[in-house]
C-alpha atoms as a PDB file:
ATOM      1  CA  UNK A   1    -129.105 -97.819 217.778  1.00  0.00           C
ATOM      2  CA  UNK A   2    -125.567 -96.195 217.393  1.00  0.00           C
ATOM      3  CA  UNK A   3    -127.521 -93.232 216.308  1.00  0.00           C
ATOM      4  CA  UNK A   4    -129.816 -92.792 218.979  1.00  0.00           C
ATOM      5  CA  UNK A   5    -127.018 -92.848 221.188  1.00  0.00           C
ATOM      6  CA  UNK A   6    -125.008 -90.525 219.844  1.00  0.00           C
ATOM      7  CA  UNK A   7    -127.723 -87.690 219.302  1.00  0.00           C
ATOM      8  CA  UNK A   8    -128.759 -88.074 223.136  1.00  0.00           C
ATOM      9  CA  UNK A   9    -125.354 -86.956 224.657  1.00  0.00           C
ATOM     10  CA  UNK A  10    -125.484 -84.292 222.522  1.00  0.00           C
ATOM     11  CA  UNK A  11    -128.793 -83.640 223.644  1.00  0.00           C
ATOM     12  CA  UNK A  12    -128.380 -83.585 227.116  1.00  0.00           C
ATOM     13  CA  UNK A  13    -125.339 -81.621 226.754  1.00  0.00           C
ATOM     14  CA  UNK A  14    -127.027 -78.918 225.066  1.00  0.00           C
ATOM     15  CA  UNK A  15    -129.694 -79.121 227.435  1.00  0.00           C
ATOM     16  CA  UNK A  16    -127.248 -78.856 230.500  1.00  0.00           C
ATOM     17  CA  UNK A  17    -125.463 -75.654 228.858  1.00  0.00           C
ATOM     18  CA  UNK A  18    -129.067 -73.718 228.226  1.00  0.00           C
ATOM     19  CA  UNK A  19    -129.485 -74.454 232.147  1.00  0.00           C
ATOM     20  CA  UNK A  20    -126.060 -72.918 233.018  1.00  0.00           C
ATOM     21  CA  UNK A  21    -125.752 -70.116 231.237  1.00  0.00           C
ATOM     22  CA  UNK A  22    -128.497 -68.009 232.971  1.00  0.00           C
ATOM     23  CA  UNK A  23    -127.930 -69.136 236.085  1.00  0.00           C
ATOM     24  CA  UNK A  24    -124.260 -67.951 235.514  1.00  0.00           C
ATOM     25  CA  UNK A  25    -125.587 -64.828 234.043  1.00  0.00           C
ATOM     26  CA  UNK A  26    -127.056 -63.990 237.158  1.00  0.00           C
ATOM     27  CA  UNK A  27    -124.537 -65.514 239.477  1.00  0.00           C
ATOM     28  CA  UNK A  28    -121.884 -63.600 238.282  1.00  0.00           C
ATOM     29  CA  UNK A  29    -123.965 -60.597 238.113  1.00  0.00           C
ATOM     30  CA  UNK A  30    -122.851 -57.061 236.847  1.00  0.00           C
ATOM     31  CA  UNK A  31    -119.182 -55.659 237.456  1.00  0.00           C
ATOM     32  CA  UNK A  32    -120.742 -52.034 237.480  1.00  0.00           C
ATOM     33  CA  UNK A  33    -120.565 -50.994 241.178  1.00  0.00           C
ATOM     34  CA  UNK A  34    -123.411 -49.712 242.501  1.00  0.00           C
ATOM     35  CA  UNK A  35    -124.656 -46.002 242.448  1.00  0.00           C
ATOM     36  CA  UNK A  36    -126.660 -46.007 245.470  1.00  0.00           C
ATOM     37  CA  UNK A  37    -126.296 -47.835 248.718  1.00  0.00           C
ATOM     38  CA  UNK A  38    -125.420 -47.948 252.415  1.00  0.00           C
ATOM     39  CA  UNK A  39    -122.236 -46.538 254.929  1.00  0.00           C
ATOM     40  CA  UNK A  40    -119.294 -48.538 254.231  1.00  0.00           C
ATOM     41  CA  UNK A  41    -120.601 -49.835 250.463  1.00  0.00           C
ATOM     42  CA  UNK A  42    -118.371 -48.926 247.585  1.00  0.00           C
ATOM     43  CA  UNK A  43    -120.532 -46.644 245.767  1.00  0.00           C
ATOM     44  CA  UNK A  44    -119.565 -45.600 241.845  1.00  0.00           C
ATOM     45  CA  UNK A  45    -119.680 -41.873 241.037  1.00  0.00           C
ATOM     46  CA  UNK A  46    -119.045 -41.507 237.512  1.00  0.00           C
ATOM     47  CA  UNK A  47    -115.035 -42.070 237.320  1.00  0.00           C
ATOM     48  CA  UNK A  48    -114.715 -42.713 241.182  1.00  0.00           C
ATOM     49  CA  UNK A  49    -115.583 -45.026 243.634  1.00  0.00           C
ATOM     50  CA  UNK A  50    -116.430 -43.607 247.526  1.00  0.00           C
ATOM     51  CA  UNK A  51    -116.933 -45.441 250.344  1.00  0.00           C
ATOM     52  CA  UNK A  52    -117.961 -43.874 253.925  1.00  0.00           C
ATOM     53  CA  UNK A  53    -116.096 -45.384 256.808  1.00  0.00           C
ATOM     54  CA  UNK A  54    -117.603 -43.564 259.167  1.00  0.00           C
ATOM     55  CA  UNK A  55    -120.484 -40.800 259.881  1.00  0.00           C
ATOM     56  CA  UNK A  56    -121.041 -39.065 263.781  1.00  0.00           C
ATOM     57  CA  UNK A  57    -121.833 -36.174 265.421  1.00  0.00           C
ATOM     58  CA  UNK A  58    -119.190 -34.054 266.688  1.00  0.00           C
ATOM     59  CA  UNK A  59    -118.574 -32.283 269.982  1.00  0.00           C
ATOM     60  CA  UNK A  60    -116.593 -29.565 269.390  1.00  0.00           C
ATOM     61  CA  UNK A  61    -115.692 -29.256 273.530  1.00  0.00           C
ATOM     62  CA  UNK A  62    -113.832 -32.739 273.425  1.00  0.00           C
ATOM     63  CA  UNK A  63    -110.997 -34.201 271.650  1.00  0.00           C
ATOM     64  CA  UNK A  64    -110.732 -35.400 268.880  1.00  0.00           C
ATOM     65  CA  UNK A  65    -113.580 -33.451 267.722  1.00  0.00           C
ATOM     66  CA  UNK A  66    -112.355 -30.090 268.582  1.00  0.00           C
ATOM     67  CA  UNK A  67    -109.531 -30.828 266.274  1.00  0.00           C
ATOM     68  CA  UNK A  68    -111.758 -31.730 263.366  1.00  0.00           C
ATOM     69  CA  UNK A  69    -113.646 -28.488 263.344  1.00  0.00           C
ATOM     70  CA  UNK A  70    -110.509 -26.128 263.718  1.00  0.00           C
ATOM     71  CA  UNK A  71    -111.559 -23.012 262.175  1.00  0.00           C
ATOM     72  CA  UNK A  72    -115.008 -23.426 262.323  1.00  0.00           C
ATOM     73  CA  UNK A  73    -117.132 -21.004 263.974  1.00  0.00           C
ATOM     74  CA  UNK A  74    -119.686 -22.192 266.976  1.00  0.00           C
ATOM     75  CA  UNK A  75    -122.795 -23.707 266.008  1.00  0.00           C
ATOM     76  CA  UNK A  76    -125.653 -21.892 267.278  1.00  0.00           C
ATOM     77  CA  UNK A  77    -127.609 -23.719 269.939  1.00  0.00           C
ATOM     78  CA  UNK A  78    -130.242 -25.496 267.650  1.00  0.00           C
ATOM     79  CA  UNK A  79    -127.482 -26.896 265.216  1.00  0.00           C
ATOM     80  CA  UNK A  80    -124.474 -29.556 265.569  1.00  0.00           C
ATOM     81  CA  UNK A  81    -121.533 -30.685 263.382  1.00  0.00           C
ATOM     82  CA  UNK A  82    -122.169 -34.376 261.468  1.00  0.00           C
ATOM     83  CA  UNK A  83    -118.579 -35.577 259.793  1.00  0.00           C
ATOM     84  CA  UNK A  84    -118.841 -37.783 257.403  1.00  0.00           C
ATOM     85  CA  UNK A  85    -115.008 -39.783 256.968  1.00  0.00           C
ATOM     86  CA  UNK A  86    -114.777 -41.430 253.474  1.00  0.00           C
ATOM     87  CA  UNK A  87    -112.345 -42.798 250.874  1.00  0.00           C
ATOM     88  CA  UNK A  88    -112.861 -41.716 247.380  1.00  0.00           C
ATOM     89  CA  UNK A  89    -110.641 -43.660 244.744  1.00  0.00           C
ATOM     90  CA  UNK A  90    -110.378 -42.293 241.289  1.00  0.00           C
ATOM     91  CA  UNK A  91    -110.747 -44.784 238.625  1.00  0.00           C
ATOM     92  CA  UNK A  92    -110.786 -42.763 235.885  1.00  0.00           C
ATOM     93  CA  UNK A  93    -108.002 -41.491 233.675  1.00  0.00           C
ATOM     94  CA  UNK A  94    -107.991 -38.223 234.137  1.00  0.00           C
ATOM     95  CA  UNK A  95    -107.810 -35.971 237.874  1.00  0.00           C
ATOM     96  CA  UNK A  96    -110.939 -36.561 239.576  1.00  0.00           C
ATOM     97  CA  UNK A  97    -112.634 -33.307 241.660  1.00  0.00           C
ATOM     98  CA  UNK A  98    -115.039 -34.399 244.701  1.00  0.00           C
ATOM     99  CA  UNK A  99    -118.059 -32.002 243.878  1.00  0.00           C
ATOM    100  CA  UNK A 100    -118.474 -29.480 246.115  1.00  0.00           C
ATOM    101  CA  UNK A 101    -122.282 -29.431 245.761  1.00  0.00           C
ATOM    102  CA  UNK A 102    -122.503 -32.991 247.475  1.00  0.00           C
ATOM    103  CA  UNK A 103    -125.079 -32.441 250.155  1.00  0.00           C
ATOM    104  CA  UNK A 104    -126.773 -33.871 253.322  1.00  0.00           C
ATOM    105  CA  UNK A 105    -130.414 -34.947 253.139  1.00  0.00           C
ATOM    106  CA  UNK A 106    -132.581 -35.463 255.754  1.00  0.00           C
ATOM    107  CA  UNK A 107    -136.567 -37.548 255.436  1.00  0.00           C
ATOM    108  CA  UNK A 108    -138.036 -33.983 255.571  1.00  0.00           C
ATOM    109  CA  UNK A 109    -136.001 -32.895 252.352  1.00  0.00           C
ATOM    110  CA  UNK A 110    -133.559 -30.947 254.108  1.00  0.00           C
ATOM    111  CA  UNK A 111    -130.434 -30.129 252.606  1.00  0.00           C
ATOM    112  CA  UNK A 112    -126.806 -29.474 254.055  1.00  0.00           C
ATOM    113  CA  UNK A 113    -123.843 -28.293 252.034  1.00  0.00           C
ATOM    114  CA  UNK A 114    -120.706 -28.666 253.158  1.00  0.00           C
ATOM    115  CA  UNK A 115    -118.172 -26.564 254.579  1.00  0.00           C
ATOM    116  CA  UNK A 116    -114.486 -25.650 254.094  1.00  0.00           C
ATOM    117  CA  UNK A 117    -112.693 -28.001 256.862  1.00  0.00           C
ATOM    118  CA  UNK A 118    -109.445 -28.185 254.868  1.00  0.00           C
ATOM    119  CA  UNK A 119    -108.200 -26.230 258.716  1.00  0.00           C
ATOM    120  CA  UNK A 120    -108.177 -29.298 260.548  1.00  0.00           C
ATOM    121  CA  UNK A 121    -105.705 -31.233 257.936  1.00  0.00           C
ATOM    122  CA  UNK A 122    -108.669 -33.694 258.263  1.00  0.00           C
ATOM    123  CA  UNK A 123    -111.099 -32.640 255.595  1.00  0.00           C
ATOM    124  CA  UNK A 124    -111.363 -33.354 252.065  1.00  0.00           C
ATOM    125  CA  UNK A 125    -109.850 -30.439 250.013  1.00  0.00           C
ATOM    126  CA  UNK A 126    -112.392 -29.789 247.314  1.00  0.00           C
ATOM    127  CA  UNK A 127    -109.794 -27.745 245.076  1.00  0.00           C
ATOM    128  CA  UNK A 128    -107.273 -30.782 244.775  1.00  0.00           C
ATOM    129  CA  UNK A 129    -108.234 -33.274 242.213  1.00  0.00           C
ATOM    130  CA  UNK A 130    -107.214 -36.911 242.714  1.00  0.00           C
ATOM    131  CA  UNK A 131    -105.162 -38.215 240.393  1.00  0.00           C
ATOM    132  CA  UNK A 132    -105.645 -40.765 238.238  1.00  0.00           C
ATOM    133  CA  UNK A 133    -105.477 -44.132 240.278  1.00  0.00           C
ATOM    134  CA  UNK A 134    -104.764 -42.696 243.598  1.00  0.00           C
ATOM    135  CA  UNK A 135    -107.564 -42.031 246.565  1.00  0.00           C
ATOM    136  CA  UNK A 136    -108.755 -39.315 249.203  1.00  0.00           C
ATOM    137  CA  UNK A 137    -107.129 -38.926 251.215  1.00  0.00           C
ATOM    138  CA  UNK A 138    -103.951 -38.112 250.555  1.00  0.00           C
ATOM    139  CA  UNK A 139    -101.033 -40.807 252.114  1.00  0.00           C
ATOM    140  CA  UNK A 140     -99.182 -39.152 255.390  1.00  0.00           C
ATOM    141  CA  UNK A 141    -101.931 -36.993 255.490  1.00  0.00           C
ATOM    142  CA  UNK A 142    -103.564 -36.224 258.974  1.00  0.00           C
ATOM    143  CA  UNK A 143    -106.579 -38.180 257.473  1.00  0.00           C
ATOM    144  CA  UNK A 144    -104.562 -41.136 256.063  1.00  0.00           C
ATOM    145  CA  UNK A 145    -103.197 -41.223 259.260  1.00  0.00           C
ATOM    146  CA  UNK A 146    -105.826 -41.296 261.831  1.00  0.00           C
ATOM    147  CA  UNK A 147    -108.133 -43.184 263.743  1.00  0.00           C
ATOM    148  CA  UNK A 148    -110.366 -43.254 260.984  1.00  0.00           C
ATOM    149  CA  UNK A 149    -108.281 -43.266 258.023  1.00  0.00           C
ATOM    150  CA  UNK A 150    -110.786 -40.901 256.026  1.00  0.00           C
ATOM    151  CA  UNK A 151    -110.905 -37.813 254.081  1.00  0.00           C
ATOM    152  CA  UNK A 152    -113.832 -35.810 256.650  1.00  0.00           C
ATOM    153  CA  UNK A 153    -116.899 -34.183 254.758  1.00  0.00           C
ATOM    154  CA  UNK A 154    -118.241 -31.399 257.196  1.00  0.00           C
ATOM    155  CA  UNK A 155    -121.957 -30.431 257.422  1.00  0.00           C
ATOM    156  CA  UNK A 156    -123.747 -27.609 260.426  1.00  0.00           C
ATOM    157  CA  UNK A 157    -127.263 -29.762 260.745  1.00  0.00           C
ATOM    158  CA  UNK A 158    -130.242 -28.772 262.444  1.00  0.00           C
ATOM    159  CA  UNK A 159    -130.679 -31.203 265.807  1.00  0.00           C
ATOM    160  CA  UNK A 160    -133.974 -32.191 264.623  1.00  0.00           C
ATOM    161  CA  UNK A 161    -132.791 -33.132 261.081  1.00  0.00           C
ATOM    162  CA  UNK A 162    -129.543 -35.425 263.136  1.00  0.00           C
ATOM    163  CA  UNK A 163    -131.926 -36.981 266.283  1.00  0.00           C
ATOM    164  CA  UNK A 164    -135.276 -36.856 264.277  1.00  0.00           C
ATOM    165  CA  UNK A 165    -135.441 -37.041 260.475  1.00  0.00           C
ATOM    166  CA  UNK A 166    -133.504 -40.296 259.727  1.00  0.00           C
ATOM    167  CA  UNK A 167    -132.175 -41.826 258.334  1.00  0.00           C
ATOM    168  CA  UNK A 168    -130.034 -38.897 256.278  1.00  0.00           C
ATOM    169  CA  UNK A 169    -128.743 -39.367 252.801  1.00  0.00           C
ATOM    170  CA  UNK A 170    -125.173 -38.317 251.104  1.00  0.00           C
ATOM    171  CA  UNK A 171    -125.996 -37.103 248.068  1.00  0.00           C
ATOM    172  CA  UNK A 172    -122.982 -36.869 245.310  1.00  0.00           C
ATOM    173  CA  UNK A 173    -123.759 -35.074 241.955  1.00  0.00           C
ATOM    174  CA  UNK A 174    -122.180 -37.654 239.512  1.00  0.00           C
ATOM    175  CA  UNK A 175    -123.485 -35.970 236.370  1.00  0.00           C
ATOM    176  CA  UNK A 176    -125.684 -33.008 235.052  1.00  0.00           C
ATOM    177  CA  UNK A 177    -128.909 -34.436 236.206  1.00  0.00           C
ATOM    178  CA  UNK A 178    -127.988 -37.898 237.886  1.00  0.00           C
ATOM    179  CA  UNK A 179    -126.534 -38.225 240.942  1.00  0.00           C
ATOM    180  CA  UNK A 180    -125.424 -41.192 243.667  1.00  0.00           C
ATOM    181  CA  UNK A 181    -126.251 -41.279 246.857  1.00  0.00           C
ATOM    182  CA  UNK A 182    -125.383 -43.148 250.095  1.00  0.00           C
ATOM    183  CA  UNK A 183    -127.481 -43.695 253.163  1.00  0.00           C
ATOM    184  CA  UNK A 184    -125.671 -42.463 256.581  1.00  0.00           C
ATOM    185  CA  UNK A 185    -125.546 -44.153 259.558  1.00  0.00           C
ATOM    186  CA  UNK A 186    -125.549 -41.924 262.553  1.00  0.00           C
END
């Protein structure tokens, strides 16, 4: 009988840790950040991590939003400005550079590239590589310092594509054929 006993703790315990461990398995799920997702998700692009704070349309005939497209020439009647305000953190250990063939998609498979709104002091410099461990943008930057607290990515859309074709999709090159992308909220 002392047998019998002493095998069935044993038992159950083994039983109980079978039962655990996959539930903790998936519990604790992955530590790999995701590559695709939604505004305001941390989103992994190979060595960095972005997350959009913030995506509108602008109007360049008020404030603030005549100050964030400084520089830029009118859009045509057809077309508006769509900033899109992010932080992008570099994990790696080496200077990360923000591709500069990121683009805006639209349902229709549209595609927006974006421009040079360095100007303002509120867009993200594509030339400057983040060093290792520190973030877009910059501290006492315009950007780190405003409303919004986010490096701006600039894009000219069609109307249709911004009022019709939704939802759009930020699309960052993280690779020679793979990419990440985030869906906008505007």
């Amino acid at each position: 009988m002392v047998k019998k006993l002493s095998k069935r703790p044993a038992a159950i315990a083994l039983c109980l840790l079978l039962a655990v461990v996959p539930l903790a398995t998936v519990a604790c799920g992955s530590n790999e950040e995701p590559t695709k997702g939604a505004e305001g998700e941390f989103i992994k692009v190979g060595d960095a991590t972005y997350q959009v704070q913030l995506t509108r349309l602008l109007n360049p005939h008020i404030r603030p939003d005549n100050t964030y497209v400084r520089g830029q020439p009118p859009v045509p009647r057809n077309e508006q400005f769509l900033a899109v305000f992010m932080r992008i953190e570099n994990k790696g250990d080496k200077p990360y550079s923000a591709p500069r063939d990121m683009k805006v998609v639209d349902t229709q498979g549209n595609e927006y590239l974006p421009l040079d709104s360095t100007q303002s002091g509120f867009g993200l410099d594509f030339g400057e590589p983040i060093p290792p461990g520190d973030h877009a943008p910059a501290p006492d930057s315009p950007a780190a310092e405003g409303p919004i607290n986010g490096a701006m990515v600039l894009f000219r859309v069609t109307t249709e594509s911004a009022e019709s074709n939704l939802p759009l999709e930020l699309d960052i090159p993280s690779g020679p054929k793979t990419s990440s992308a985030i869906t906008l909220d505007v």
